[in-house]
Protein backbone atom coordinates (compact mmCIF):
# COMPACT_ATOMS: atom_id res chain seq x y z
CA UNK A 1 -0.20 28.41 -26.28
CA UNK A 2 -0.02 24.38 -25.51
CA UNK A 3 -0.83 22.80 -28.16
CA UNK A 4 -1.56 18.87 -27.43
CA UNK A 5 -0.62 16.41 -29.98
CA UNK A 6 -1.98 12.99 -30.44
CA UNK A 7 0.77 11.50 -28.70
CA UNK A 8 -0.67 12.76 -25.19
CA UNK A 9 -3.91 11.28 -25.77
CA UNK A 10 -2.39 8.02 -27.01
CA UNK A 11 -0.10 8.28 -23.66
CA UNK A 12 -3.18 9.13 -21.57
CA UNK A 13 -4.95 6.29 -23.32
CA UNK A 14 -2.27 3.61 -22.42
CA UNK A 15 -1.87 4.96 -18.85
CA UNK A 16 -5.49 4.59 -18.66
CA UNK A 17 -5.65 1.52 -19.95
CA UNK A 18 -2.96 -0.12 -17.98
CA UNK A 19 -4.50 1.33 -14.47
CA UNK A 20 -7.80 -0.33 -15.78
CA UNK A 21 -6.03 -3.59 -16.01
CA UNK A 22 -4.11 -3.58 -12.79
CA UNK A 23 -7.61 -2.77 -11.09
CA UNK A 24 -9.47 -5.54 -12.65
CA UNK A 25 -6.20 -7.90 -11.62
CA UNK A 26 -6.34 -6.41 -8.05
CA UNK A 27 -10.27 -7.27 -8.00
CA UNK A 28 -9.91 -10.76 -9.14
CA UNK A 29 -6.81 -11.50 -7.23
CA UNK A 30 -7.54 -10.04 -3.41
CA UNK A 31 -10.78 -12.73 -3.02
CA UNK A 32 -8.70 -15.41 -4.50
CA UNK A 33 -5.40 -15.06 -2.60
CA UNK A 34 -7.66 -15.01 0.97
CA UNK A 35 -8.90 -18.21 -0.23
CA UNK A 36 -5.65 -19.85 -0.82
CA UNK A 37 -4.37 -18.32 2.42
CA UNK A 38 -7.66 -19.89 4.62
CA UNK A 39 -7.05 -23.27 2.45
CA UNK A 40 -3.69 -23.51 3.32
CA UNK A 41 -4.69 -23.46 6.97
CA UNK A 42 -7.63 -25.50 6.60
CA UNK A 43 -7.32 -28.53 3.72
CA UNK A 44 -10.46 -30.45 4.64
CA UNK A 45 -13.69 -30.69 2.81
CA UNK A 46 -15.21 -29.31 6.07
CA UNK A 47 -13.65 -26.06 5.45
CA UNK A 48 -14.71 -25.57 1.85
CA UNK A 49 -18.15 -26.15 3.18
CA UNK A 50 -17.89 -24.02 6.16
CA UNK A 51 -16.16 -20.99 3.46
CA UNK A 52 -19.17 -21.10 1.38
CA UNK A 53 -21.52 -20.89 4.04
CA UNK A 54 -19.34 -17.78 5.75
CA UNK A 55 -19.28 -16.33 2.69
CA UNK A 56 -22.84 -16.32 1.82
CA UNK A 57 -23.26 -14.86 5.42
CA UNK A 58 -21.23 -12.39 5.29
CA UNK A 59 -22.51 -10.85 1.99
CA UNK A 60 -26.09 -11.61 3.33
CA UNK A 61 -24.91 -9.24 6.82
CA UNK A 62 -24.03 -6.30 4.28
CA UNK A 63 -27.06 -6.60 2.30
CA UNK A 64 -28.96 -6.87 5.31
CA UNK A 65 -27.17 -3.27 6.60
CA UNK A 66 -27.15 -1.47 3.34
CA UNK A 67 -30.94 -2.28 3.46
CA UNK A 68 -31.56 -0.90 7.17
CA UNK A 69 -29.74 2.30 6.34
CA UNK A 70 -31.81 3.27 3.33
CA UNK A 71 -35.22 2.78 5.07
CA UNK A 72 -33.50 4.68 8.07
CA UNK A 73 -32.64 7.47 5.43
CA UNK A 74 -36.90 7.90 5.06
């Protein structure tokens, strides 16, 4: 009864691809603008330091969790 022609899957396709793109934009951009927002505040040499260091923390903290709640899974 519906036939599908190949300018759905070409419109799929783009849709697709554009949602991809936006996503990979969103993922680059959200890390970058909290940056710029915290260096506005901050514009010393200290805070670049003290970034890094809360940074590394921070994804250190959620390793540290994901890894407790997989040996509490056993």
């Amino acid at each position: 009864m519906d036939r599908r022609d190949i300018k759905d899957y070409l419109l799929a396709f783009s849709v697709l691809a554009v949602v991809l793109i936006v996503f990979v934009v969103i993922l680059i951009s959200v890390p970058y603008l909290f940056y710029l927002f915290f260096k506005i505040f901050f514009l010393t040499l200290q805070f670049g330091i003290l970034f890094i260091i809360v940074f590394w923390l921070v994804i250190v903290l959620i390793a540290w969790t994901v890894k407790i709640i997989s040996i509490s899974r056993y």
